[in-house]
N, C-alpha and C. Protein backbone atom coordinates (compact mmCIF):
# COMPACT_ATOMS: atom_id res chain seq x y z
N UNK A 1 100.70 89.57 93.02
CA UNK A 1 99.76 89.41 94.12
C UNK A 1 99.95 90.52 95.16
N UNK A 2 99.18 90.81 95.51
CA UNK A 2 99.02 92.22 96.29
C UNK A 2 99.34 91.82 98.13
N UNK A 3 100.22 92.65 98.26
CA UNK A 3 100.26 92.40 99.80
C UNK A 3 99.32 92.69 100.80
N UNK A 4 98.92 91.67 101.56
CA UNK A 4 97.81 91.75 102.77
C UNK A 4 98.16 93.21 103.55
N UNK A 5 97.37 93.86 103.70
CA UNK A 5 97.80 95.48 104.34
C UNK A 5 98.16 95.39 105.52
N UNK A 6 97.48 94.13 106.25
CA UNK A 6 97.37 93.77 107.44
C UNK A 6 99.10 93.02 108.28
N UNK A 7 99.40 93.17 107.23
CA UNK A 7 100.93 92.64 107.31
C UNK A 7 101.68 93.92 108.02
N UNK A 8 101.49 94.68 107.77
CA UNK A 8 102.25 95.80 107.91
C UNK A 8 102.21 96.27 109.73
N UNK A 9 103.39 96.58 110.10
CA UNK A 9 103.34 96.43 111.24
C UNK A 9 102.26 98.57 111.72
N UNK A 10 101.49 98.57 112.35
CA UNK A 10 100.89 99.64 112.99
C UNK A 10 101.49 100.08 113.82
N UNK A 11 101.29 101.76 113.43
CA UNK A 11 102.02 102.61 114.46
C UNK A 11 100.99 103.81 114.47
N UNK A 12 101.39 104.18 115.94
CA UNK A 12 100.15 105.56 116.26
C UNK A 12 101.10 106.65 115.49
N UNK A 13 100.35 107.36 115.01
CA UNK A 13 100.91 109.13 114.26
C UNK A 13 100.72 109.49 115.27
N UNK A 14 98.95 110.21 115.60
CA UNK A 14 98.94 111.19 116.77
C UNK A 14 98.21 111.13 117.18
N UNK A 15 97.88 112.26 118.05
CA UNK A 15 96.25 112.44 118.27
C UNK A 15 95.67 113.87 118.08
N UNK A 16 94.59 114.63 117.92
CA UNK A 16 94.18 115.63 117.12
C UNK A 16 93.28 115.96 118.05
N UNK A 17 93.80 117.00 118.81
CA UNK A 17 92.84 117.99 119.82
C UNK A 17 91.87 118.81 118.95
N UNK A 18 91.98 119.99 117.73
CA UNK A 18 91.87 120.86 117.12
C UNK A 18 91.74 120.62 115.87
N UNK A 19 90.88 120.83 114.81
CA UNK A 19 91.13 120.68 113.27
C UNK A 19 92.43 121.23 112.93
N UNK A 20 92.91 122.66 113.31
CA UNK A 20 94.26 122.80 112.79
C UNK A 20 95.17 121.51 113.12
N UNK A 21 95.32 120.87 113.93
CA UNK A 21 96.14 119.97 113.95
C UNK A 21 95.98 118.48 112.90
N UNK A 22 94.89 118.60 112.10
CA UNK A 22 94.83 117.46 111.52
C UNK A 22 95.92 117.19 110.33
N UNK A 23 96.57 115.93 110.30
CA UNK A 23 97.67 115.86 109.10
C UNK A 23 96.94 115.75 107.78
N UNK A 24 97.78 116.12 107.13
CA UNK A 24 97.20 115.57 105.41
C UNK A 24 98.23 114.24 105.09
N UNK A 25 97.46 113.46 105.15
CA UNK A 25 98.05 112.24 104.96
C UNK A 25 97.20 111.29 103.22
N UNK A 26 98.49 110.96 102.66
CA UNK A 26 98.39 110.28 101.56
C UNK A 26 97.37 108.62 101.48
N UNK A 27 96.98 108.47 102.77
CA UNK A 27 96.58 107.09 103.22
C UNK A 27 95.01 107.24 103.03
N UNK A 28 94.61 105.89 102.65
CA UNK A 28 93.30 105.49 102.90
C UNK A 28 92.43 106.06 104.28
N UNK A 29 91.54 106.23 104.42
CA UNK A 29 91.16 106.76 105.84
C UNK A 29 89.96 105.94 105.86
N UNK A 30 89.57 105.17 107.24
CA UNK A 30 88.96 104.68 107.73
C UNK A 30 88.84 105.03 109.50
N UNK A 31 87.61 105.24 109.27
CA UNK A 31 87.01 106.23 110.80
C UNK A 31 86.52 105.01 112.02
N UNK A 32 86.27 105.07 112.78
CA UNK A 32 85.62 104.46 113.72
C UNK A 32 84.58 104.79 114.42
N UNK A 33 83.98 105.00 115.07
CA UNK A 33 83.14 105.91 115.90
C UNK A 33 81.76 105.08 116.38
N UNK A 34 81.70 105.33 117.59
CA UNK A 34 80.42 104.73 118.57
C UNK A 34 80.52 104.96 119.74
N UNK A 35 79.55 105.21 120.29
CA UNK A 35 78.95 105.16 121.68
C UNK A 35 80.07 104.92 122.73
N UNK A 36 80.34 105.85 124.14
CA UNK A 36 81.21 105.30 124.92
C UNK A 36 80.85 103.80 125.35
N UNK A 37 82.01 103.01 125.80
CA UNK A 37 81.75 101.76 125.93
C UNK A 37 80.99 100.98 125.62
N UNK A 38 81.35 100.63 123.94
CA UNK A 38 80.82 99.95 122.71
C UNK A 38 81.91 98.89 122.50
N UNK A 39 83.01 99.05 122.84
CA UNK A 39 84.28 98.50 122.75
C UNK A 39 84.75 99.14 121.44
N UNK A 40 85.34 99.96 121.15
CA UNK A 40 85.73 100.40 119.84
C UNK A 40 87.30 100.35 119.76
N UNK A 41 88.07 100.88 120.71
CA UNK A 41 89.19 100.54 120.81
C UNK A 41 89.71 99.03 120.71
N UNK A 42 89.39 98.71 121.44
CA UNK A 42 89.41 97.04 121.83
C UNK A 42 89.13 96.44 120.13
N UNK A 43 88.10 96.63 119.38
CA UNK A 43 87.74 96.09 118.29
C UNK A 43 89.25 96.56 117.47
N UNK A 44 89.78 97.88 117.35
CA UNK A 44 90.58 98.55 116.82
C UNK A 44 92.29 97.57 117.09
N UNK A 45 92.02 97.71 118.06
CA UNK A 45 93.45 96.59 118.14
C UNK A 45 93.23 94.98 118.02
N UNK A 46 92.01 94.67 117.93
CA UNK A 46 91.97 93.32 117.18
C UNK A 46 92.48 93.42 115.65
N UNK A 47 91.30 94.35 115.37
CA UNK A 47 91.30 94.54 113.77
C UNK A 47 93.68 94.95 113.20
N UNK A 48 93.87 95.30 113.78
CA UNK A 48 95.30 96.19 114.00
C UNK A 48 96.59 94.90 114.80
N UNK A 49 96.25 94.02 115.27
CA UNK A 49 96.98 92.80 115.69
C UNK A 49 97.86 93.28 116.89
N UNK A 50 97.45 94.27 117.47
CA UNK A 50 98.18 94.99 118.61
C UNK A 50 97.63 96.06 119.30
N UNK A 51 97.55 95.85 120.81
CA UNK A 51 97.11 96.82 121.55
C UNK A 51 97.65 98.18 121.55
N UNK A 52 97.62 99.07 120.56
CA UNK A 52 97.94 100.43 120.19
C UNK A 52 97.26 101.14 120.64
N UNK A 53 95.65 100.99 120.38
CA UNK A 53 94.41 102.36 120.87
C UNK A 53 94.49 101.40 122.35
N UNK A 54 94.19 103.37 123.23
CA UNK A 54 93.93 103.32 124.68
C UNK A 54 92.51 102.50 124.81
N UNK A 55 92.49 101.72 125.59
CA UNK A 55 91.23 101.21 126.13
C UNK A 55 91.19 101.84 127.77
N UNK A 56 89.51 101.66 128.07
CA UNK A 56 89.63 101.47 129.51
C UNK A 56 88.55 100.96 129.74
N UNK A 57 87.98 100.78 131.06
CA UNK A 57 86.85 100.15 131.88
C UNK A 57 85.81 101.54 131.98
N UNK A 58 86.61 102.79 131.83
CA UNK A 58 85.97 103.90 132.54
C UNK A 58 85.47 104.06 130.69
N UNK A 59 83.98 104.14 130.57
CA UNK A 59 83.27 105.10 129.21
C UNK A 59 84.09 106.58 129.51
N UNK A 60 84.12 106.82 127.74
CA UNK A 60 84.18 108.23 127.20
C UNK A 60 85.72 108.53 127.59
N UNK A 61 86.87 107.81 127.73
CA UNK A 61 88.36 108.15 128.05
C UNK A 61 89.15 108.73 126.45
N UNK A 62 88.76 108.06 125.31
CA UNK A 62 89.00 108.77 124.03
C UNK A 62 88.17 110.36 123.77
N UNK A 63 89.22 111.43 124.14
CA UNK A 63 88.72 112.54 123.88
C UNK A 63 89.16 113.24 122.40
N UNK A 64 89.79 112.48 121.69
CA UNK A 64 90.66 113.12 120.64
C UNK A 64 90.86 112.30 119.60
N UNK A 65 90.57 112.87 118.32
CA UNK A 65 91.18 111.75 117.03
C UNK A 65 92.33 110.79 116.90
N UNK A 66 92.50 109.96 117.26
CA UNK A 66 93.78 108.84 117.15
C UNK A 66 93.67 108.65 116.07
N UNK A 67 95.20 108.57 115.51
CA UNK A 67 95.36 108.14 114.14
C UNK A 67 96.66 107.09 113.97
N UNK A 68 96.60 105.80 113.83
CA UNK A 68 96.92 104.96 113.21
C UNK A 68 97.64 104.48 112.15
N UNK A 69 98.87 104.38 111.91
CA UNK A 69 99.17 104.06 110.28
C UNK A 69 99.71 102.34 110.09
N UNK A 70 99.07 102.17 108.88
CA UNK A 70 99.41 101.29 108.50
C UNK A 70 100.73 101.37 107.10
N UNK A 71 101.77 101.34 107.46
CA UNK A 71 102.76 102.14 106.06
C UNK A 71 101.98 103.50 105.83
N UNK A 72 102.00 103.79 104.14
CA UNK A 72 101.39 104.26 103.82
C UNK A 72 100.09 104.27 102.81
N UNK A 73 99.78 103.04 103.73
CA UNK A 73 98.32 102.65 102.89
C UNK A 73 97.47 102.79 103.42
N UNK A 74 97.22 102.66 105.01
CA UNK A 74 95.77 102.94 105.28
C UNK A 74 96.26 103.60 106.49
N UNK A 75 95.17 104.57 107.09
CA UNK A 75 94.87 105.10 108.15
C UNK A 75 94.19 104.77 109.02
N UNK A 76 93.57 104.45 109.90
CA UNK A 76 92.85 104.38 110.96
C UNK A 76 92.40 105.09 112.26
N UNK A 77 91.59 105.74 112.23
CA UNK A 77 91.20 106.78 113.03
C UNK A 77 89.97 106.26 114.44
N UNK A 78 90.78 106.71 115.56
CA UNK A 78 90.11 106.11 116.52
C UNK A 78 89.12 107.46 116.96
N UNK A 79 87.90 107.67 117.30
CA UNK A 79 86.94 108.80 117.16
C UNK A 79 86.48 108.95 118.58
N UNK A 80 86.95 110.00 118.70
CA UNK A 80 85.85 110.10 120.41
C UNK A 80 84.22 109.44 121.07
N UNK A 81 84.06 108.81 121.99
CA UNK A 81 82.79 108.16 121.95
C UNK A 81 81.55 108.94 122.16
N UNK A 82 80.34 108.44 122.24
CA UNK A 82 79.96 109.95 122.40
C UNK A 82 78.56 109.12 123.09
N UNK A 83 77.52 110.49 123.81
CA UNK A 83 76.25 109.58 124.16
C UNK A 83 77.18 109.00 125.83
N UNK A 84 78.10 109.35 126.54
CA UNK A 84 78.32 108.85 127.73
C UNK A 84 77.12 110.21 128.61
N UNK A 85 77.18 109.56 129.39
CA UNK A 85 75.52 110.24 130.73
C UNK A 85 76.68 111.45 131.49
N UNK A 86 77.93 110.96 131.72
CA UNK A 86 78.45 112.51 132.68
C UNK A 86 79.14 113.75 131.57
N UNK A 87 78.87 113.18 130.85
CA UNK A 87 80.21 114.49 129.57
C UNK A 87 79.29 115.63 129.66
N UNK A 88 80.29 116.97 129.96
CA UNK A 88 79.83 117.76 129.80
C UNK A 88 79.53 119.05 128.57
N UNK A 89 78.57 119.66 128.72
CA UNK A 89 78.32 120.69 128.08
C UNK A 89 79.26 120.76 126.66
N UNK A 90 80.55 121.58 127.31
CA UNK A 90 81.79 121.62 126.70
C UNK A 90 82.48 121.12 125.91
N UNK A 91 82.63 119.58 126.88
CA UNK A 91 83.08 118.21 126.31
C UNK A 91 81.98 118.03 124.99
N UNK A 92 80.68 118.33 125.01
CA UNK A 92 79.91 117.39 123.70
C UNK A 92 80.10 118.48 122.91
N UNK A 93 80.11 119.74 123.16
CA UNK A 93 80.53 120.90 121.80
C UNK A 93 81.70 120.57 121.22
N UNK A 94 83.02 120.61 122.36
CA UNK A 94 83.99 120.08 121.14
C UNK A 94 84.03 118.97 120.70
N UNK A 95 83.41 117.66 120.71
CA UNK A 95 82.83 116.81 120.51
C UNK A 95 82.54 117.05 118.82
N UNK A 96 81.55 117.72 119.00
CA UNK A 96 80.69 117.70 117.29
C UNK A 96 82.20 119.04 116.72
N UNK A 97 82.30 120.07 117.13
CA UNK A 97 83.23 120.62 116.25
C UNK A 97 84.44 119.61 115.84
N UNK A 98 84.96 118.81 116.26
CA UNK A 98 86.10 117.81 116.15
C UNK A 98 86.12 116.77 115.01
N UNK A 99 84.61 116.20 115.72
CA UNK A 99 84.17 114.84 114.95
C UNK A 99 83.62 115.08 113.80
N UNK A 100 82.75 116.74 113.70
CA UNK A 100 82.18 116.57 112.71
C UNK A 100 82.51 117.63 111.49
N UNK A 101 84.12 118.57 112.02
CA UNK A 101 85.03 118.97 111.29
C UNK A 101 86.07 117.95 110.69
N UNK A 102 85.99 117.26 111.43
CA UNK A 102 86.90 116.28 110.35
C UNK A 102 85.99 115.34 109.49
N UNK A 103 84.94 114.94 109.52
CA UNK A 103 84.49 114.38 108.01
C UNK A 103 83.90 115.50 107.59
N UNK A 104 84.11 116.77 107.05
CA UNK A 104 83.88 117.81 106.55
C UNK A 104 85.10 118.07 105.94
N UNK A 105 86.03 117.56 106.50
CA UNK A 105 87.72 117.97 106.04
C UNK A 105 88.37 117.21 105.72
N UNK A 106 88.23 115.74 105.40
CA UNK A 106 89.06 114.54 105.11
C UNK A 106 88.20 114.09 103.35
N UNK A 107 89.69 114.30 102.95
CA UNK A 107 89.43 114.26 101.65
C UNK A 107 89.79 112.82 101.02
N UNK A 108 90.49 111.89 102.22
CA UNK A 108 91.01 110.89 101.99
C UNK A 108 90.03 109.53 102.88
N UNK A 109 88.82 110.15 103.38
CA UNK A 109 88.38 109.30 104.00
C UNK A 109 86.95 108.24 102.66
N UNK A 110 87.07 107.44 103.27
CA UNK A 110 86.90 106.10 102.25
C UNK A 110 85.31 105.51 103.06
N UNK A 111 85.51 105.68 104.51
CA UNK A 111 84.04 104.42 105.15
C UNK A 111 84.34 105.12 106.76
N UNK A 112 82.82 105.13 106.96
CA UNK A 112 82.87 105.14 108.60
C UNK A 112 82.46 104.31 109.00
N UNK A 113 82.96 103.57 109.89
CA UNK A 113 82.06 102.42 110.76
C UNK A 113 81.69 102.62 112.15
N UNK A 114 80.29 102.72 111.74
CA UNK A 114 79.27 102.83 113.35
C UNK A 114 79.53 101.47 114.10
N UNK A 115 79.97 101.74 115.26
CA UNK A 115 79.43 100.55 116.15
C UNK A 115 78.63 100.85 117.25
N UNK A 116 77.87 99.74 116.91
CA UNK A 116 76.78 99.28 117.68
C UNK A 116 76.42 98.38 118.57
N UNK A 117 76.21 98.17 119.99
CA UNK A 117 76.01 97.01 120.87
C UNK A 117 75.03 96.48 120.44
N UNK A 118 75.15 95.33 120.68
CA UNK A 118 73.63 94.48 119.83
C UNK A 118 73.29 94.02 120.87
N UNK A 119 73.25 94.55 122.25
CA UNK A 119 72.40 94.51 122.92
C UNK A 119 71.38 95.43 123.33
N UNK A 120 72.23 96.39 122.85
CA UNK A 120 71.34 97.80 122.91
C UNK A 120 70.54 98.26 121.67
N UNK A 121 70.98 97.78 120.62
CA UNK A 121 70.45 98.46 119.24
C UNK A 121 70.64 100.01 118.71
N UNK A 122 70.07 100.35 117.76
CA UNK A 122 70.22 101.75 117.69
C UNK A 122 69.02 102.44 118.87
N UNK A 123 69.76 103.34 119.50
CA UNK A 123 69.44 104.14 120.21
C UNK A 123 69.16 105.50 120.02
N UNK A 124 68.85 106.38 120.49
CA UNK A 124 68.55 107.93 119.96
C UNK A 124 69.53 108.65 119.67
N UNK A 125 70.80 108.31 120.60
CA UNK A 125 72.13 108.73 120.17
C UNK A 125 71.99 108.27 118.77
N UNK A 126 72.62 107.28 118.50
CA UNK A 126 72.82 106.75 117.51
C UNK A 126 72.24 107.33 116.41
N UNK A 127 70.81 107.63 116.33
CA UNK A 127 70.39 107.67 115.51
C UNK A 127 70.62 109.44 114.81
N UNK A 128 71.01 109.98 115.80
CA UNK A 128 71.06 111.41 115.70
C UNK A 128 72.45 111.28 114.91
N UNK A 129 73.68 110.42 114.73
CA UNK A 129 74.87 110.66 114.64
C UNK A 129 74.76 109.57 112.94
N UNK A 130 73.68 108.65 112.63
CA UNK A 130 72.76 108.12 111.57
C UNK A 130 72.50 109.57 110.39
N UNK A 131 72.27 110.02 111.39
CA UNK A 131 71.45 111.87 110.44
C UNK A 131 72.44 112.28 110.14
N UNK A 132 73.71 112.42 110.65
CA UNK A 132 74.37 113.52 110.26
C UNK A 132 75.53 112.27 109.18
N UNK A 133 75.82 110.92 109.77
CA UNK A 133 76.79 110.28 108.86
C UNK A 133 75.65 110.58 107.40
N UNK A 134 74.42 110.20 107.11
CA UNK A 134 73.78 110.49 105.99
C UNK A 134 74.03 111.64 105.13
N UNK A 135 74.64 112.31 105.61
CA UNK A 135 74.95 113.98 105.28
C UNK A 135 75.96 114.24 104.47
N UNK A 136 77.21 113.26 105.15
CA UNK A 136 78.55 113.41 104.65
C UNK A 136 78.89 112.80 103.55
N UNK A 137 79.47 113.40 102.48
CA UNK A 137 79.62 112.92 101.48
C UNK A 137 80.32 110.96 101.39
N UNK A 138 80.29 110.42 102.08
CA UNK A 138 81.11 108.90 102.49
C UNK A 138 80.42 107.84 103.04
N UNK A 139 80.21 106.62 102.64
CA UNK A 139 79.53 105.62 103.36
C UNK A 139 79.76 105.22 104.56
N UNK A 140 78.60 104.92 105.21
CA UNK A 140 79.15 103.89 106.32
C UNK A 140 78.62 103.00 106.81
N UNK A 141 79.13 102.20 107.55
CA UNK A 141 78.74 100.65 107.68
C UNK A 141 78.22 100.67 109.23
N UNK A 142 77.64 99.84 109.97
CA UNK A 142 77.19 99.42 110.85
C UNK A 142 78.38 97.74 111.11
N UNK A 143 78.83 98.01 112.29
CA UNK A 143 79.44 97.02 113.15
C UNK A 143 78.76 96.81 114.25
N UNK A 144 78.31 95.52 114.20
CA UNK A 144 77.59 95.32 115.76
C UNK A 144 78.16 94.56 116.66
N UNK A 145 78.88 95.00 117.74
CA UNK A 145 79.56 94.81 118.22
C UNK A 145 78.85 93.77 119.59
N UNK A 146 80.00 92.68 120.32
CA UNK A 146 79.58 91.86 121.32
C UNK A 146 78.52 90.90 121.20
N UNK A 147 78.73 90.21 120.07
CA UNK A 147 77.77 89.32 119.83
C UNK A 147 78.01 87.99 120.60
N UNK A 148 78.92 87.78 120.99
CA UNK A 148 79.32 86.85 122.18
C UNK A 148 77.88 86.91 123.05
N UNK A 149 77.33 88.18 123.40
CA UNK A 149 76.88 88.17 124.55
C UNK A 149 75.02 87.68 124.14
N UNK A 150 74.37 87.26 122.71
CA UNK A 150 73.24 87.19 122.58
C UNK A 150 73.54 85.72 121.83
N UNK A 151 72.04 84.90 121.74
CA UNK A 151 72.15 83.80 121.29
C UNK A 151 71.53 84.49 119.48
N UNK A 152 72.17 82.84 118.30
CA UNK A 152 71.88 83.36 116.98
C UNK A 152 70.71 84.04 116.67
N UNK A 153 69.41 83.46 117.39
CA UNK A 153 68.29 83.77 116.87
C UNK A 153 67.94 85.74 117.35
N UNK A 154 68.68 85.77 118.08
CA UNK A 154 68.51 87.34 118.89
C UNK A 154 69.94 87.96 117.99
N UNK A 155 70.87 87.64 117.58
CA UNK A 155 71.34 88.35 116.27
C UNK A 155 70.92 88.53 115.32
N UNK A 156 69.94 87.57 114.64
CA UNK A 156 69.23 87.58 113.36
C UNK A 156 68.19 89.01 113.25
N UNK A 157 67.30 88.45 114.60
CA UNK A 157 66.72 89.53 114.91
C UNK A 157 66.80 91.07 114.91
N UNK A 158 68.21 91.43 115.77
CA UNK A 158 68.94 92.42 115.55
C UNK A 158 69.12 92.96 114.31
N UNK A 159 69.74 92.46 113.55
CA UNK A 159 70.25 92.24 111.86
C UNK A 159 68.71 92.85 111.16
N UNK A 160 68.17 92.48 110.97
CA UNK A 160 66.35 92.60 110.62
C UNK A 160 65.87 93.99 111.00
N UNK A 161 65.84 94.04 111.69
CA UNK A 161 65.35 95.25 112.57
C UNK A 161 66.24 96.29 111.98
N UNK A 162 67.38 96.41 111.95
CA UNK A 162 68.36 97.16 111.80
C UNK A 162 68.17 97.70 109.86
N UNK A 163 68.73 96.83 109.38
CA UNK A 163 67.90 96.34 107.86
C UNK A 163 67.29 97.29 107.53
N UNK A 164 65.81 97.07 108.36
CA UNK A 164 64.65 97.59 107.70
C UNK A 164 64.84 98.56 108.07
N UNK A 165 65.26 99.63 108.98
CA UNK A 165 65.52 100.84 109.07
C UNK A 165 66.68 101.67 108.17
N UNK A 166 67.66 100.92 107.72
CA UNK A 166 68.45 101.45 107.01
C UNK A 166 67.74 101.79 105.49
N UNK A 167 66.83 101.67 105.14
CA UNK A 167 66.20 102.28 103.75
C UNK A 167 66.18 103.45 104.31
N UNK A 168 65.80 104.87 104.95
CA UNK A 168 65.99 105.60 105.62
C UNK A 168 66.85 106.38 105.20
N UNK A 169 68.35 105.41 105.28
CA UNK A 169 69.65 106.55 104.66
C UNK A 169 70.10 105.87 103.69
N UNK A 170 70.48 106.33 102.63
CA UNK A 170 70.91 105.95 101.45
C UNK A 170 72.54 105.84 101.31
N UNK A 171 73.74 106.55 102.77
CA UNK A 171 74.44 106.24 102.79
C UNK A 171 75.13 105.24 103.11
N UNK A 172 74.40 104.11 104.11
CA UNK A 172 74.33 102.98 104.41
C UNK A 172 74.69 102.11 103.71
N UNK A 173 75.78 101.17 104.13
CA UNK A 173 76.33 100.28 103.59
C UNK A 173 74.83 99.50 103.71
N UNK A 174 74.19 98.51 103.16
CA UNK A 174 73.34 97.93 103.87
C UNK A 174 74.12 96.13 104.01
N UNK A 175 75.08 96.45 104.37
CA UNK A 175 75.52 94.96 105.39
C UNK A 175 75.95 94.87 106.32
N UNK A 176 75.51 94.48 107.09
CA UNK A 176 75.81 94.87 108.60
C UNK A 176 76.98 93.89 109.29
N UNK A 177 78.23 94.16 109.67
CA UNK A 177 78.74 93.19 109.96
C UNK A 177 78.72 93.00 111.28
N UNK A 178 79.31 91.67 112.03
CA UNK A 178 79.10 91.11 113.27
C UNK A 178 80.55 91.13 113.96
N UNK A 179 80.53 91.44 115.14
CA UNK A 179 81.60 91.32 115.86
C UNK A 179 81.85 90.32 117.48
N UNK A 180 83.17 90.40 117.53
CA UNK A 180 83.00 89.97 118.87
C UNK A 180 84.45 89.43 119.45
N UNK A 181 85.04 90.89 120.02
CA UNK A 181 86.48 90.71 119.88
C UNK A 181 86.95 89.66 121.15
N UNK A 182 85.75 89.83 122.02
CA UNK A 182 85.98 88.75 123.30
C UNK A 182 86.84 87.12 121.95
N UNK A 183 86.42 86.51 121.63
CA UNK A 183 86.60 85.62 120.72
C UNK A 183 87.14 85.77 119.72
N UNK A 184 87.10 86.88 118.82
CA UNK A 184 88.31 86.94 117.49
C UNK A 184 86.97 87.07 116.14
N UNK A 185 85.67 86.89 116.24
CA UNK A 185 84.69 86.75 115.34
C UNK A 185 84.22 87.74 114.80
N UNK A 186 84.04 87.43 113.61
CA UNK A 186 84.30 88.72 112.11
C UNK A 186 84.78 90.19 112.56
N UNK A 187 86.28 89.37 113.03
CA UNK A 187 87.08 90.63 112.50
C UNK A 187 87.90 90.18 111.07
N UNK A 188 88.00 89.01 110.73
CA UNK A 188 88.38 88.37 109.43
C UNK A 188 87.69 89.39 108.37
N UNK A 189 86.45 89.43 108.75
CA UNK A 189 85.37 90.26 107.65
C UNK A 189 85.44 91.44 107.62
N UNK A 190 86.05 92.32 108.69
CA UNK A 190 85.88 93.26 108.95
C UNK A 190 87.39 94.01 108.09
N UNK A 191 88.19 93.00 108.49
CA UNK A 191 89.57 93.27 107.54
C UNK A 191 89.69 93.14 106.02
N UNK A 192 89.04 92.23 105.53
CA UNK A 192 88.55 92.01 104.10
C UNK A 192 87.69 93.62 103.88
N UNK A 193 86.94 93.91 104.43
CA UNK A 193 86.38 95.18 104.11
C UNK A 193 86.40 96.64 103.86
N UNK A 194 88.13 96.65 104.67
CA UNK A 194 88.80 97.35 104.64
C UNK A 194 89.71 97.24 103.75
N UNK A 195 90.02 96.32 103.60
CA UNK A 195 91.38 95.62 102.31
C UNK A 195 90.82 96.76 101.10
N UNK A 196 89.34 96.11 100.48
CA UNK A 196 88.99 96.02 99.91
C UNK A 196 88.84 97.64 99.69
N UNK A 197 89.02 98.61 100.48
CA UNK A 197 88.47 100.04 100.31
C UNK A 197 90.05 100.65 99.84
N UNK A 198 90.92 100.18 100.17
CA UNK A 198 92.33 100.80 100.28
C UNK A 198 92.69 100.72 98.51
């Protein structure tokens, strides 16, 4: 019987200013990436059973690849947010050279997961960062994050909408999972999904 991965106690490697600095690591790779203050960190140390990734109150404070280990089975990569209203110029160039040199350069990466506020939906950001995950040779999933905050029938909704736009990209997981770390809700699913990639 195979050991739960999730057992394994998490530890930060590093963090990755520069592509030269990226490790070559033997591990599963699983990305993260969404919108400043989407909760992604926060989801990250649910999913991880320990507050490891930086959170804050202030959008856009992750400027750099965090990386995560689980032993040496999976990776976890915390991704700069992107789409915050004050970042500058600078900040969004190295932005795309960073974010979008490393799934150009990760030979070990397995799934990206978009998150998404499901109060907001996909947005233009979003959808621009939709175009380019379509691009990369690797699937990725849609996490919709803070579902605490809408009633079922306005998730369903969400879900639908979302759906029917994903014919569009063919890299698309097309299942969208639900979150909601305020409460602890499908991150169960979210860990099974990952299990399952390693």
């Amino acid at each position: 019987m195979k050991k739960d991965i999730f057992t394994f106690k998490p530890k930060f490697l590093m963090s990755v200013a520069n592509l030269e600095q990226l490790p070559k690591l033997k591990n599963t790779e699983i990305a993260f990436i969404g919108k400043s203050n989407v909760g992604k960190s926060t989801l990250i140390n649910k999913i991880l059973g320990k507050k490891i990734a930086l959170t804050s109150k202030t959008p856009g404070r992750t400027k750099q690849l965090n990386f995560f280990l689980l032993e040496d089975k999976l990776a976890i990569i915390d991704m700069p947010g992107y789409g915050y209203a004050k970042t500058s110029r600078s900040d969004i160039n190295h932005w795309k050279r960073l974010s979008f040199g490393y799934f150009n350069n990760s030979l070990k990466l397995k799934r990206v997961f978009l998150l998404i506020d499901i109060r907001r939906g996909l947005k233009e950001k979003d959808l621009e960062i939709i175009d380019i995950l379509n691009k990369i040779p690797v699937s990725f999933q849609i996490i919709l994050t803070k579902s605490d905050q809408l009633k079922e029938e306005e998730i369903n909704k969400m879900i639908k909408q979302i759906q029917e736009d994903s014919i569009k990209y063919p890299a698309m997981n097309p299942e969208i999972l639900i979150s909601s770390s305020k409460f602890g809700s499908g991150i169960e699913k979210i860990k099974n999904e990952i299990t399952n990639l390693c």
